[in-house]
PDB file of N, CA and C in Angstrom:
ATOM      1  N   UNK A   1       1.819 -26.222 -37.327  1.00  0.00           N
ATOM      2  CA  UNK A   1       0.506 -25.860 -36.846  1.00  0.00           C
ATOM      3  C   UNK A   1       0.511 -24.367 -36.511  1.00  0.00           C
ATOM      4  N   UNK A   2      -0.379 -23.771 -37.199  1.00  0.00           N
ATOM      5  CA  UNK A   2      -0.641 -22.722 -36.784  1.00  0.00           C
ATOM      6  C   UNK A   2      -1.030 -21.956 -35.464  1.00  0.00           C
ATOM      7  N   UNK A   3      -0.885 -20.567 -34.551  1.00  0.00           N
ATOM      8  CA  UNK A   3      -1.132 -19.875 -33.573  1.00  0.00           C
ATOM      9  C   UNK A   3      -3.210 -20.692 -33.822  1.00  0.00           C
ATOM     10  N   UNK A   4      -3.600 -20.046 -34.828  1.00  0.00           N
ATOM     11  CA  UNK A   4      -5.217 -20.022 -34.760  1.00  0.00           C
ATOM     12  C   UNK A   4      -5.299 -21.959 -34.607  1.00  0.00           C
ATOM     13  N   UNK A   5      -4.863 -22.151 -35.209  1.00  0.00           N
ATOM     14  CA  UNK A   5      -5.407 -24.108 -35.010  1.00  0.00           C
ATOM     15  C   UNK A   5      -4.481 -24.616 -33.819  1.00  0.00           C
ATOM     16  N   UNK A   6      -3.977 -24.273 -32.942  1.00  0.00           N
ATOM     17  CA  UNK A   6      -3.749 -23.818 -31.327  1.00  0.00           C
ATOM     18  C   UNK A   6      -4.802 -23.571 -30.367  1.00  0.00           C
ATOM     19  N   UNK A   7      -5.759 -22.922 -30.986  1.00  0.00           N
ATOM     20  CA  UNK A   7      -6.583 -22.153 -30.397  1.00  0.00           C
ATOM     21  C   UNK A   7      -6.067 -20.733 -29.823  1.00  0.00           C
ATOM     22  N   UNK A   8      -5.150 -20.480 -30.442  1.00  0.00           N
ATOM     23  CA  UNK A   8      -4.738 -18.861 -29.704  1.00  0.00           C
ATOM     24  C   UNK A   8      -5.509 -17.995 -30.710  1.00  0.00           C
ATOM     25  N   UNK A   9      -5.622 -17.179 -30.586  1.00  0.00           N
ATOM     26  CA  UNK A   9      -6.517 -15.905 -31.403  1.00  0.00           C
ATOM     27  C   UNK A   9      -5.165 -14.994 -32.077  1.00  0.00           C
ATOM     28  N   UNK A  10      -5.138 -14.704 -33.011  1.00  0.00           N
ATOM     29  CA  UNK A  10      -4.361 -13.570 -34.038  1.00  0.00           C
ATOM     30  C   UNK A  10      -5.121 -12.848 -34.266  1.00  0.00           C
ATOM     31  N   UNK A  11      -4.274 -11.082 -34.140  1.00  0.00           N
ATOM     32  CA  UNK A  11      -4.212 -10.624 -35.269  1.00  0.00           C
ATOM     33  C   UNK A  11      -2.946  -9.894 -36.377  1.00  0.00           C
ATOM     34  N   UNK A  12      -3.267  -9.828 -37.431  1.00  0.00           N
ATOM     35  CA  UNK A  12      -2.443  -9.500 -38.308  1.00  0.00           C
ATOM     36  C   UNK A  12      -2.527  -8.100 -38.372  1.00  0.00           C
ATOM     37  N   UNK A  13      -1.151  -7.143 -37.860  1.00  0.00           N
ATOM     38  CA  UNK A  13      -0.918  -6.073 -38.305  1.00  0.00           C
ATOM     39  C   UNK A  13       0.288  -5.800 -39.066  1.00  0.00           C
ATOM     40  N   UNK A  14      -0.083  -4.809 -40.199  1.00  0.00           N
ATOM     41  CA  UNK A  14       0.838  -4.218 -41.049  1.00  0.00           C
ATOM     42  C   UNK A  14       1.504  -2.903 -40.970  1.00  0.00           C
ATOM     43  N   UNK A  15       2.230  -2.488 -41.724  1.00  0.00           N
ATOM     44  CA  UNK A  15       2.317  -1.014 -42.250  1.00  0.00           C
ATOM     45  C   UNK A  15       1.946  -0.627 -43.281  1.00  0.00           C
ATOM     46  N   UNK A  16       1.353   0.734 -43.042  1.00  0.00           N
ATOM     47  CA  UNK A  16       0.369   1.030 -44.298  1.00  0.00           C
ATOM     48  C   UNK A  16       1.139   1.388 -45.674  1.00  0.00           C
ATOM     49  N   UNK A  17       2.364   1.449 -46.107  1.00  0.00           N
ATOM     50  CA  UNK A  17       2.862   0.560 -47.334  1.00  0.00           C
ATOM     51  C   UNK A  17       2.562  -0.536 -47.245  1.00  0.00           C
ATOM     52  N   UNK A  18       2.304  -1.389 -46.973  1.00  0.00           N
ATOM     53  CA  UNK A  18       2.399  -3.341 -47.018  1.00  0.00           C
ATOM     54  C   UNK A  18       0.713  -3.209 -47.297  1.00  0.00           C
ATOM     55  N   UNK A  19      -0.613  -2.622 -47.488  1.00  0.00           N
ATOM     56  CA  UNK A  19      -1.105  -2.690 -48.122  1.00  0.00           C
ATOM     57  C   UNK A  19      -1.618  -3.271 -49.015  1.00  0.00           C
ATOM     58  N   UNK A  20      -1.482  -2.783 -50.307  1.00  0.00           N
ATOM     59  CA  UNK A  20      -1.791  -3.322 -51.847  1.00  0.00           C
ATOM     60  C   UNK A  20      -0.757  -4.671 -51.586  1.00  0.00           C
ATOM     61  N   UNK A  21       0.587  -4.942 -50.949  1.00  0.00           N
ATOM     62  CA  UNK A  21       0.815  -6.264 -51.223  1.00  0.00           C
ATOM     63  C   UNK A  21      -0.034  -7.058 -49.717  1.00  0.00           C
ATOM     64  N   UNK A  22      -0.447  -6.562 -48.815  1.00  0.00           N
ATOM     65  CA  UNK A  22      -1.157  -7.941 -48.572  1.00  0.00           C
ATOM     66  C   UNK A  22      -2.861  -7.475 -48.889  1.00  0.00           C
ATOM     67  N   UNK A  23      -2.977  -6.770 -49.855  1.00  0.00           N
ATOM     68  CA  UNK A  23      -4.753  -6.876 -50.357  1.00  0.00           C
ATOM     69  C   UNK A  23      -4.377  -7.940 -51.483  1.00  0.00           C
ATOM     70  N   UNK A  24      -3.270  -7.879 -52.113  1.00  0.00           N
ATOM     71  CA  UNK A  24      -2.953  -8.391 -53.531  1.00  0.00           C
ATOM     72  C   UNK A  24      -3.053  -9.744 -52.774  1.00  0.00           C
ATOM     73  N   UNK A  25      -2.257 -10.105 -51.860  1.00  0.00           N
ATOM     74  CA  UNK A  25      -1.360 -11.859 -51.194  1.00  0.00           C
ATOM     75  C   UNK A  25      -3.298 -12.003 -50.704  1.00  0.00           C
ATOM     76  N   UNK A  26      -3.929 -11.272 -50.414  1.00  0.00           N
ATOM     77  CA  UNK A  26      -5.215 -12.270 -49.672  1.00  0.00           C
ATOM     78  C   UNK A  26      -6.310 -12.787 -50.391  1.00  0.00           C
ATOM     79  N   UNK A  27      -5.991 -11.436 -51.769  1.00  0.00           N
ATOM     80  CA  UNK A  27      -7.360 -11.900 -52.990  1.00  0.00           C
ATOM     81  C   UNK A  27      -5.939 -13.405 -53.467  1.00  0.00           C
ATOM     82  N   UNK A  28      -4.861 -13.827 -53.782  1.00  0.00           N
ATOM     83  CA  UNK A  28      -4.766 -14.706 -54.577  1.00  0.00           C
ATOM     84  C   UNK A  28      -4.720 -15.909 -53.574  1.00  0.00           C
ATOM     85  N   UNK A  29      -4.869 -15.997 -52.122  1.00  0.00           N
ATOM     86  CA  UNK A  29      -4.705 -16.791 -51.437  1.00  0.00           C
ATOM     87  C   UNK A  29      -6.753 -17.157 -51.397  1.00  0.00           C
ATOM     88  N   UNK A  30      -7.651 -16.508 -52.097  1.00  0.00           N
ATOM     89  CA  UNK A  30      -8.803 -16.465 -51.808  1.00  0.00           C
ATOM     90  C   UNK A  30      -9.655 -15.800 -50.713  1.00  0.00           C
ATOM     91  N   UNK A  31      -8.878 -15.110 -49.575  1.00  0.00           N
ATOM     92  CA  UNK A  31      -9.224 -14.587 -48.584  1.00  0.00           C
ATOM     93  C   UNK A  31      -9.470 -13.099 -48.863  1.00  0.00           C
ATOM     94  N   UNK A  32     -10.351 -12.681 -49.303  1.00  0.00           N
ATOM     95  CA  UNK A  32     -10.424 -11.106 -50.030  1.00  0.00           C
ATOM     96  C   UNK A  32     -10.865 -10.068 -49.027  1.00  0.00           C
ATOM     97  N   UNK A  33     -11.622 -10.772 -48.005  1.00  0.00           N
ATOM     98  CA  UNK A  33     -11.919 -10.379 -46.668  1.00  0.00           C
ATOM     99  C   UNK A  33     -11.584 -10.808 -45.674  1.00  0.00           C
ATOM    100  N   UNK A  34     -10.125 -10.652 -45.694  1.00  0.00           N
ATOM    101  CA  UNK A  34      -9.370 -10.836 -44.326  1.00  0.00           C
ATOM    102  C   UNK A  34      -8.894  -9.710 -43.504  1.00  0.00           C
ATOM    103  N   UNK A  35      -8.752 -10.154 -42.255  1.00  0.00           N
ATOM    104  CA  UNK A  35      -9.157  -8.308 -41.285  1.00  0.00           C
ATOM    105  C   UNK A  35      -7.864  -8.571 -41.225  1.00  0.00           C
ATOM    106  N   UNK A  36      -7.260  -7.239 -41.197  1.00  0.00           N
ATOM    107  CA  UNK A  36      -5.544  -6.646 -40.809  1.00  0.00           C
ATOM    108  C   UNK A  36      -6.005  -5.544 -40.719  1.00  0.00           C
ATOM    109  N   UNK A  37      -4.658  -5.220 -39.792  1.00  0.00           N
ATOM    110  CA  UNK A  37      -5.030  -3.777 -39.284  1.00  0.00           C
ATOM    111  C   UNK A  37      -3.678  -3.051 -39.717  1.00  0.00           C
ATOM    112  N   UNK A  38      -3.490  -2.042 -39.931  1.00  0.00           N
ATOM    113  CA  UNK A  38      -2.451  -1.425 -40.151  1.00  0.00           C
ATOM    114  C   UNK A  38      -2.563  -0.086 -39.222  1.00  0.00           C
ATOM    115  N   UNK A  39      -1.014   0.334 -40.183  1.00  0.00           N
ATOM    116  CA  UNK A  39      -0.419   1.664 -38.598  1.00  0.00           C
ATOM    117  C   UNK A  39       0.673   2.479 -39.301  1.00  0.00           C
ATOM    118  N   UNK A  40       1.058   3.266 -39.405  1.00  0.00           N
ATOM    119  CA  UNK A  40       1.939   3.768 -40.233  1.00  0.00           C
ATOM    120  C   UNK A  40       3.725   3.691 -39.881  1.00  0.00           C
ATOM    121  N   UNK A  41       4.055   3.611 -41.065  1.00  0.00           N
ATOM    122  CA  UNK A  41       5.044   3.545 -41.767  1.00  0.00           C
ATOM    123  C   UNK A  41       6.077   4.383 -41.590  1.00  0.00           C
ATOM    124  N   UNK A  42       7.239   3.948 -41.125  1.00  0.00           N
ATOM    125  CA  UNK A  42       7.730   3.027 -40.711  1.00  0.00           C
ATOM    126  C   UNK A  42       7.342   2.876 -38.827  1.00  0.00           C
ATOM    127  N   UNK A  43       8.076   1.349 -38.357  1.00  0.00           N
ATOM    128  CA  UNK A  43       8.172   1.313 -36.635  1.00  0.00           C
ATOM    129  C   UNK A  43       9.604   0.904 -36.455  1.00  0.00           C
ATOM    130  N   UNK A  44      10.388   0.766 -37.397  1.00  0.00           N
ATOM    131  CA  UNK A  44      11.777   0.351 -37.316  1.00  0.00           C
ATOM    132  C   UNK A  44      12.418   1.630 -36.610  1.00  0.00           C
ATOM    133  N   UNK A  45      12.149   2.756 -36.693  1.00  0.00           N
ATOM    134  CA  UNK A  45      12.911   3.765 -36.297  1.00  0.00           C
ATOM    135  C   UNK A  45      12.163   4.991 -35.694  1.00  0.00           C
ATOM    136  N   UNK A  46      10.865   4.452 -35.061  1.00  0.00           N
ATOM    137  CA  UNK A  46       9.973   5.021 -34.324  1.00  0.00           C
ATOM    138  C   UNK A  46      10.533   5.037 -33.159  1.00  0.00           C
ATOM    139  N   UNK A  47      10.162   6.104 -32.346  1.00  0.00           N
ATOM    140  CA  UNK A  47      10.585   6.578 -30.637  1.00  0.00           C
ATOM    141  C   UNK A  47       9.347   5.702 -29.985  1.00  0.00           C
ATOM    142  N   UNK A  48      10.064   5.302 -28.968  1.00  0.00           N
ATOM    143  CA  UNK A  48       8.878   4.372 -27.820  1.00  0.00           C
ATOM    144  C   UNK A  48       7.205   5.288 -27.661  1.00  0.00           C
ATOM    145  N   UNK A  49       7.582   6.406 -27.912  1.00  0.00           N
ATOM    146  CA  UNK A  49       6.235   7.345 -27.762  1.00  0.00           C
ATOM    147  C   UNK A  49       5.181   7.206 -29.055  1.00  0.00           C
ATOM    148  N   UNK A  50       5.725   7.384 -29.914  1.00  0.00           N
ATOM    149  CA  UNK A  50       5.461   7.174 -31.019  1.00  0.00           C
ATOM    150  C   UNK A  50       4.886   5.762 -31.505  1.00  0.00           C
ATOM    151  N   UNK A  51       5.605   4.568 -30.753  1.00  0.00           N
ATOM    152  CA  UNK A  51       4.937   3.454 -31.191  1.00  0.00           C
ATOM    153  C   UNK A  51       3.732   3.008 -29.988  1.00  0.00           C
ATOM    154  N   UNK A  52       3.925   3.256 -28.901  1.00  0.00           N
ATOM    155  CA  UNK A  52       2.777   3.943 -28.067  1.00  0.00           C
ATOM    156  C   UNK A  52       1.678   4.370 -28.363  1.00  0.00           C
ATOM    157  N   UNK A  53       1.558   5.317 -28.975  1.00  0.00           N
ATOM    158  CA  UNK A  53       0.722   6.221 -29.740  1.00  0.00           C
ATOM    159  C   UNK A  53      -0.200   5.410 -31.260  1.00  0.00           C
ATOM    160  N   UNK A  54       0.708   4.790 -31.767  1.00  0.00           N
ATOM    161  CA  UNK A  54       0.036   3.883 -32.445  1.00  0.00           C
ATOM    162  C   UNK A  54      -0.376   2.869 -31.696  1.00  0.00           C
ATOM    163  N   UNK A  55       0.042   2.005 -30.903  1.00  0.00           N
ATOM    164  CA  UNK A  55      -1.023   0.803 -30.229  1.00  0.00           C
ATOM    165  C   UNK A  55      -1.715   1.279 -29.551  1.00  0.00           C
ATOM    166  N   UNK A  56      -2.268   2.600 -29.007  1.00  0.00           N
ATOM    167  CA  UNK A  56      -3.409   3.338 -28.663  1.00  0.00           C
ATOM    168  C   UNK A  56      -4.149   3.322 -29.732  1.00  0.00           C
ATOM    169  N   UNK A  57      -4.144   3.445 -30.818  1.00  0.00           N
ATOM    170  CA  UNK A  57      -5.124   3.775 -31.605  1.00  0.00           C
ATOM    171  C   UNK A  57      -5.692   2.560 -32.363  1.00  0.00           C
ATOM    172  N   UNK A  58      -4.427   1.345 -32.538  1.00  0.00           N
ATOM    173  CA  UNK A  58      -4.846  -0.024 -32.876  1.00  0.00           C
ATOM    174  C   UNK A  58      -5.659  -0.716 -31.805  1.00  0.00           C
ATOM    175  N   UNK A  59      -5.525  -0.688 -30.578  1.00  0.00           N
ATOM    176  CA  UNK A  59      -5.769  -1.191 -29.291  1.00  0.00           C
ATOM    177  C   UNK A  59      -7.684  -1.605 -29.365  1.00  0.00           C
ATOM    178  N   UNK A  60      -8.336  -0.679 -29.976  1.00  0.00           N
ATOM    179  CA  UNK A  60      -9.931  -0.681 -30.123  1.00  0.00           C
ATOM    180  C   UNK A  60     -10.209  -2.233 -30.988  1.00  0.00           C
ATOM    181  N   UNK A  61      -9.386  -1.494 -32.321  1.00  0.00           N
ATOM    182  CA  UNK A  61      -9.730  -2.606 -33.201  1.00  0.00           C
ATOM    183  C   UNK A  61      -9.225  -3.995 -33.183  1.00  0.00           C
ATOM    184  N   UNK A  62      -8.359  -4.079 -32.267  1.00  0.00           N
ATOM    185  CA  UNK A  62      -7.708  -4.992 -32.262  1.00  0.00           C
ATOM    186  C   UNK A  62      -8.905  -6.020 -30.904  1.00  0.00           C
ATOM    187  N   UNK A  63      -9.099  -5.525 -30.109  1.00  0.00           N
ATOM    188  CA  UNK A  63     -10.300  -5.801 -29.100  1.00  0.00           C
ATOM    189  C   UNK A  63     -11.365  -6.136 -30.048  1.00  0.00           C
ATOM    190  N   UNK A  64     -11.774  -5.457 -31.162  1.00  0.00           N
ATOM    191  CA  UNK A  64     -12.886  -6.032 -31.970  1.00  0.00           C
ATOM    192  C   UNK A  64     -12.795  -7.296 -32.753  1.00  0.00           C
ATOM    193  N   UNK A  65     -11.442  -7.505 -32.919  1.00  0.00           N
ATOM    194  CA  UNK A  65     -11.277  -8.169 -33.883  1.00  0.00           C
ATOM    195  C   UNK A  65     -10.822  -9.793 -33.282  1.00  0.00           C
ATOM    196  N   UNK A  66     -10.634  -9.404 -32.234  1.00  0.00           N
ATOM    197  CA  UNK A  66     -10.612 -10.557 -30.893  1.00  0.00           C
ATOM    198  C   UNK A  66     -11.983 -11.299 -30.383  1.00  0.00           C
ATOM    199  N   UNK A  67     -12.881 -10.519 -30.805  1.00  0.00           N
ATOM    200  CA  UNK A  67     -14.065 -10.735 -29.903  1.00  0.00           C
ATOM    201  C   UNK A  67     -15.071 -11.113 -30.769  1.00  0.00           C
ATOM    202  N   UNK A  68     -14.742  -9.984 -31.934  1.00  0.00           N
ATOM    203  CA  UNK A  68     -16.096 -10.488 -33.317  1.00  0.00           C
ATOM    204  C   UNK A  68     -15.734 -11.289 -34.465  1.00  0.00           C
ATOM    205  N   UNK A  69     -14.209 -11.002 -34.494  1.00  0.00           N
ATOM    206  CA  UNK A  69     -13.577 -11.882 -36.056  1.00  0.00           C
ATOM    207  C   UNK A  69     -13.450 -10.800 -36.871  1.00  0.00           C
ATOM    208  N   UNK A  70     -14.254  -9.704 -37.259  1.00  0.00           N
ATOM    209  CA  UNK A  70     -14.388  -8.875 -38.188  1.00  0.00           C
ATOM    210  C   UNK A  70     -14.110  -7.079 -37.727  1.00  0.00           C
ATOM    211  N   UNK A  71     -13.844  -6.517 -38.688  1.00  0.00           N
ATOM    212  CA  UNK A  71     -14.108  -4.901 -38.310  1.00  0.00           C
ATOM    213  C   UNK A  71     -15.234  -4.950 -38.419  1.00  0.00           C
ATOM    214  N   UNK A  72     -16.193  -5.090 -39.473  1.00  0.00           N
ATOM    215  CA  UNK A  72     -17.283  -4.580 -39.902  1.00  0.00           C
ATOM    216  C   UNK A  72     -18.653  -4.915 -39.218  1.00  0.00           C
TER     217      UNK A  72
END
């Protein structure tokens, strides 16, 4: 069972390489408009400031995407 059929709320973030493979994985899964958010590349070897700095800037959309389902 999934987090969402739980009732917990997701979201899906990437790195912006991972991209074209999850635009590619959502058009063949049928989901062509599925919200992910991405952040750049790499966080494996990012400084605590640095990954900071990105969940500041995910932090908005991620609140939207909690509340409306969608970016758009």
């Amino acid at each position: 069972m999934t987090l969402e059929q739980q009732g917990i709320p997701t979201v899906s973030i990437i790195t912006d390489v991972f991209i074209p493979t999850a635009d590619a994985y959502t058009k063949v899964m049928g989901f062509t408009e599925f919200p992910y958010l991405s952040c750049q590349h790499p966080i494996s070897n990012a400084s605590s400031v640095e990954l900071e700095e990105r969940a500041h800037l995910l932090a908005p959309k991620v609140e939207v995407l909690f509340l409306k389902g969608t970016l758009g």
